[in-house]
N, C-alpha and C. Protein backbone atom coordinates (compact mmCIF):
# COMPACT_ATOMS: atom_id res chain seq x y z
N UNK A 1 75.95 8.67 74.92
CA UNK A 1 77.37 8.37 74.96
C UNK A 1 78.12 9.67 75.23
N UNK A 2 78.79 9.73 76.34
CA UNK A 2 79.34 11.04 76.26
C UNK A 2 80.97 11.09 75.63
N UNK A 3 81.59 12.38 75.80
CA UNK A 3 82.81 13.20 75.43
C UNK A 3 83.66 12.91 76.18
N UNK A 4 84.86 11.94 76.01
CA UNK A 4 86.39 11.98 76.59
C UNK A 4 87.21 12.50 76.31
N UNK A 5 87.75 13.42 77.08
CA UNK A 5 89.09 14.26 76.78
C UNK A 5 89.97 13.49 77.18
N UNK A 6 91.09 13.84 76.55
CA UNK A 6 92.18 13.01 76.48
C UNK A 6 93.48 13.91 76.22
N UNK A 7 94.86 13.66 77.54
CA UNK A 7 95.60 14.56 77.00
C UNK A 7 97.12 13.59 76.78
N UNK A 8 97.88 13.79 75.62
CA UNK A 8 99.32 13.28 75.58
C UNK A 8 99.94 13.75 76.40
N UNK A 9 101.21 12.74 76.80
CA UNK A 9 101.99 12.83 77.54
C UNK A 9 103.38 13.02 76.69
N UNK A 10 103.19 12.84 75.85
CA UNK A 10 104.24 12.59 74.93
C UNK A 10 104.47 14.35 74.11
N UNK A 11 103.49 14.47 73.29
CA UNK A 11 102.97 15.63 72.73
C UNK A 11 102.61 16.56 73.44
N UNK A 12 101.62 16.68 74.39
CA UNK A 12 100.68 17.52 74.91
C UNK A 12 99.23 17.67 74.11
N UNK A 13 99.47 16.73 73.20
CA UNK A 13 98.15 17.07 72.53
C UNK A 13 96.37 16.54 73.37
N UNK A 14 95.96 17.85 73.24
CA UNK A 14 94.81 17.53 73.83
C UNK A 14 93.43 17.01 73.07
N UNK A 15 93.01 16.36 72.76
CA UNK A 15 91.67 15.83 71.92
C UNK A 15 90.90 15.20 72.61
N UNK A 16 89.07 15.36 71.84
CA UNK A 16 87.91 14.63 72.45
C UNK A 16 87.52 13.77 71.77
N UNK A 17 87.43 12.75 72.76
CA UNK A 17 86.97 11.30 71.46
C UNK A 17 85.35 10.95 72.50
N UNK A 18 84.31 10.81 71.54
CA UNK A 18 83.05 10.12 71.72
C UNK A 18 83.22 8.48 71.40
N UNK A 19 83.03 8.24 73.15
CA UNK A 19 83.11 7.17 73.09
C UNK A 19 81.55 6.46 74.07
N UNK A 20 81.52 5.57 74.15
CA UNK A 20 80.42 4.67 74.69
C UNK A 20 81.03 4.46 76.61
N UNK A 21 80.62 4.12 77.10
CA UNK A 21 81.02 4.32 78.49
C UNK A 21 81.73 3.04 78.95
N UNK A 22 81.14 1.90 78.11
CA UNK A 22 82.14 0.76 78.45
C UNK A 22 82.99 0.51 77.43
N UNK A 23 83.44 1.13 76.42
CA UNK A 23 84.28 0.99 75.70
C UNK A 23 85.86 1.77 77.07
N UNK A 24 87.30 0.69 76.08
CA UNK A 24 88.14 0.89 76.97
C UNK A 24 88.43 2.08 76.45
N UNK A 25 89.48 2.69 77.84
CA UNK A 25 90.02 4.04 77.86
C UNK A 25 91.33 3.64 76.41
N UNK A 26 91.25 5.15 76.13
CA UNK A 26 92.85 5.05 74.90
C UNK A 26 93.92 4.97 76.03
N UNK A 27 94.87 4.28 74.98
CA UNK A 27 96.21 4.34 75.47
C UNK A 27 97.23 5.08 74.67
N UNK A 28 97.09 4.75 73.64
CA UNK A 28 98.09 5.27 72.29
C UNK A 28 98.10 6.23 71.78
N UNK A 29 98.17 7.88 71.71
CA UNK A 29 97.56 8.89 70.85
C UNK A 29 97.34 8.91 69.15
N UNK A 30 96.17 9.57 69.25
CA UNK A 30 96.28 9.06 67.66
C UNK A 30 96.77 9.45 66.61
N UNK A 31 97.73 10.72 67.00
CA UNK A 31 98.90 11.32 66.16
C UNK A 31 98.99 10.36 65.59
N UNK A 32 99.54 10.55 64.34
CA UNK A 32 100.35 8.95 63.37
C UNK A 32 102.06 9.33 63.84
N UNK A 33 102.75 10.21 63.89
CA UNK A 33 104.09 10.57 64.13
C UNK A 33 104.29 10.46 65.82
N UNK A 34 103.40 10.51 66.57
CA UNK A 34 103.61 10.38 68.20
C UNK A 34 103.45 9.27 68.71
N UNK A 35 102.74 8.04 68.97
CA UNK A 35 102.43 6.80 69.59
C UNK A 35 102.92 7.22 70.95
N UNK A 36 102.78 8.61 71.49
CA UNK A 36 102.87 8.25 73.43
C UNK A 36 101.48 7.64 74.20
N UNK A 37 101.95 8.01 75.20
CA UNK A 37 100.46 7.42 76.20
C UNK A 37 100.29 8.37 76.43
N UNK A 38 98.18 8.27 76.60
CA UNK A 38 97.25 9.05 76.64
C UNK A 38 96.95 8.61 77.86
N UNK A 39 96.18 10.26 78.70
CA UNK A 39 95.38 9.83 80.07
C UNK A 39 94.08 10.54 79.87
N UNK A 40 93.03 9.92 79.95
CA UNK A 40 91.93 10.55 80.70
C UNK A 40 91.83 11.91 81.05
N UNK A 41 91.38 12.86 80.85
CA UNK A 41 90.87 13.97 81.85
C UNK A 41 89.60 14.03 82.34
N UNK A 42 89.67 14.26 83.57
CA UNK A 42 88.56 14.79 84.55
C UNK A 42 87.95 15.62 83.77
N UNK A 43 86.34 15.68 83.69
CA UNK A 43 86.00 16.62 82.65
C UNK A 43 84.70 17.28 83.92
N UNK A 44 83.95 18.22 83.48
CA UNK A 44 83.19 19.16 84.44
C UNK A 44 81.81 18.12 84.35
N UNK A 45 81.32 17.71 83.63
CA UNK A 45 80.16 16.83 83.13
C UNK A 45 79.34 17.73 82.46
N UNK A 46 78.15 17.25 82.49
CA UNK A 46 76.95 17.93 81.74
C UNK A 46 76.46 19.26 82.42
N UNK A 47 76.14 19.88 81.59
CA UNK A 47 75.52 21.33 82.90
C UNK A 47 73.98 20.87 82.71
N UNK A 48 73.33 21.38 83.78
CA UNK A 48 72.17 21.58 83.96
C UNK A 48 71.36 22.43 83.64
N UNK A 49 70.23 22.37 82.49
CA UNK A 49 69.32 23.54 81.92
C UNK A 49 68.16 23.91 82.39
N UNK A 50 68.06 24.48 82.90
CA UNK A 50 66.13 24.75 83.08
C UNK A 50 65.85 26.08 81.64
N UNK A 51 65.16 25.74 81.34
CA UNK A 51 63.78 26.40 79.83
C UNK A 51 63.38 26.80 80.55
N UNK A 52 62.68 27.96 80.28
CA UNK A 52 61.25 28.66 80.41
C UNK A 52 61.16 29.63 81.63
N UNK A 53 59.89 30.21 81.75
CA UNK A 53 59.96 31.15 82.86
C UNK A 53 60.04 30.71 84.21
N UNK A 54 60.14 30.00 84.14
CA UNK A 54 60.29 29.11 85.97
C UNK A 54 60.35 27.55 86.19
N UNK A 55 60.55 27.04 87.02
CA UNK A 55 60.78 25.81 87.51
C UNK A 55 60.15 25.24 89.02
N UNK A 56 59.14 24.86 89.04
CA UNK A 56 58.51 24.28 89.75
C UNK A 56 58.34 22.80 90.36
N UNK A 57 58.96 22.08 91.35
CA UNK A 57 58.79 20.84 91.81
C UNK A 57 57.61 20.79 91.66
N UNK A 58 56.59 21.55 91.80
CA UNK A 58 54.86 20.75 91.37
C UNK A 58 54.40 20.64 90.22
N UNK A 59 55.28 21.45 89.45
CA UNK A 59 54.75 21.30 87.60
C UNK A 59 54.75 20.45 87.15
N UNK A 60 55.32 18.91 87.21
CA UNK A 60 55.33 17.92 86.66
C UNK A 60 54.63 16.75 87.02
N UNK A 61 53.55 17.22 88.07
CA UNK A 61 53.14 15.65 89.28
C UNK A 61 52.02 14.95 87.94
N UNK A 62 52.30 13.86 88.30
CA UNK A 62 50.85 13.23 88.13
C UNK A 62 49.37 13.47 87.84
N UNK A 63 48.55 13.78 87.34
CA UNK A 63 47.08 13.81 87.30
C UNK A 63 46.34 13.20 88.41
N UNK A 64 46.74 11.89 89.44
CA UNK A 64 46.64 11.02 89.85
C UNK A 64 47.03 11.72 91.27
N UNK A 65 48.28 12.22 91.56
CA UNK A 65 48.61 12.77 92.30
C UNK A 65 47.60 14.29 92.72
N UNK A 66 47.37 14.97 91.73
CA UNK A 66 46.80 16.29 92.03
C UNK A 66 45.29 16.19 92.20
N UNK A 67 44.81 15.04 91.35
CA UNK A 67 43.23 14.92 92.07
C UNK A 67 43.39 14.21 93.71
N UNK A 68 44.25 13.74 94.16
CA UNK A 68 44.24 13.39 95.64
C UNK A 68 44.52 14.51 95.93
N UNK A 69 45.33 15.32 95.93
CA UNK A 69 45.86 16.81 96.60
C UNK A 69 44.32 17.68 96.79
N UNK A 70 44.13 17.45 95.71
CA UNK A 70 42.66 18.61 95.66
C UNK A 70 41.19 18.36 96.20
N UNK A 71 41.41 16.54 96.72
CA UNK A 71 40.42 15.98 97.62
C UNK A 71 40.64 16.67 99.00
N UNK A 72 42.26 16.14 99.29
CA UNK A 72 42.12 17.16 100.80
C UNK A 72 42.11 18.12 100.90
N UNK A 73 42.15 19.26 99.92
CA UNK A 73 42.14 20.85 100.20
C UNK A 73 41.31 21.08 100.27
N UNK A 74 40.19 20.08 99.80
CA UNK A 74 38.73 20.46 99.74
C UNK A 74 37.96 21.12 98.67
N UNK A 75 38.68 20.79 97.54
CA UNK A 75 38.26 20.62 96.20
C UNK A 75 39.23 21.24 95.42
N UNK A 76 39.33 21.65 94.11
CA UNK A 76 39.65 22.29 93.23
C UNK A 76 40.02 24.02 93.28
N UNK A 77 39.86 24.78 92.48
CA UNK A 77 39.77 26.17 92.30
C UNK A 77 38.75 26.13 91.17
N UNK A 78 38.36 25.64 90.66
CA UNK A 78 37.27 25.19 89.52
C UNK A 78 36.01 24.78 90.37
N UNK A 79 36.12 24.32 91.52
CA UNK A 79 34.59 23.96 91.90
C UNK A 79 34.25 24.89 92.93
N UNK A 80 35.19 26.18 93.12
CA UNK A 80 34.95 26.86 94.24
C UNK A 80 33.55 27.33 94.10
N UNK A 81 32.97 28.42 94.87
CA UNK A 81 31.25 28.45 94.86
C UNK A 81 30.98 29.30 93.77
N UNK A 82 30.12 29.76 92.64
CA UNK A 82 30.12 30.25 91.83
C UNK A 82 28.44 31.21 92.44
N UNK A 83 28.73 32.41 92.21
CA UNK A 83 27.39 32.78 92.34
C UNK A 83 26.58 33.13 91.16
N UNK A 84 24.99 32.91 91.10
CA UNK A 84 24.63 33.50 89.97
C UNK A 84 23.97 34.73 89.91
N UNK A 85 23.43 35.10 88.84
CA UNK A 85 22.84 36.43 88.72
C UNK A 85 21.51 36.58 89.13
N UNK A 86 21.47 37.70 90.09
CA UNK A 86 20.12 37.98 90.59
C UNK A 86 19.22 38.20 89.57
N UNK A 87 17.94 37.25 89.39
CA UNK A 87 16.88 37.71 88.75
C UNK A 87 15.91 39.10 89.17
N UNK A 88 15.41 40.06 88.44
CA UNK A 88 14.79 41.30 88.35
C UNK A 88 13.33 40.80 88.20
């Protein structure tokens, strides 16, 4: 549910009311001594966070997705050729 700002016309008073998204817009301010009309403000919305040391469009795929990826590359990095130790 997000944050509606709301400014009087009457007052100037500016306040945020949490409301539900289909609940109706105010009309009335809720001063008890003012009863003008309230409008809406345009607000910036949510900002956008990225965490952590980086952000990658491939960090999140599928399991499903990356074993097909790693069929056509022609395997893994885990099955690359491993050599062993020369016997003496």
């Amino acid at each position: 549910m997000p944050n509606y700002d709301y400014r009087c016309e009457k007052c100037e008073n500016v306040f945020e009311i949490f409301q539900k998204m289909s609940d109706p817009k105010l009309e009335v301010c809720p001063e008890q001594e003012c009863e003008g009309q309230v409008k809406r403000l345009l607000g910036t919305g949510a900002g956008l966070i990225f965490k952590g040391s980086g952000f990658y469009q491939t960090d999140y795929r599928s399991d499903s997705y990356k074993k097909g990826q790693s069929k056509e590359s022609g395997g893994s990095k885990d099955s690359a050729k491993k050599t062993e130790p020369k016997k003496s």
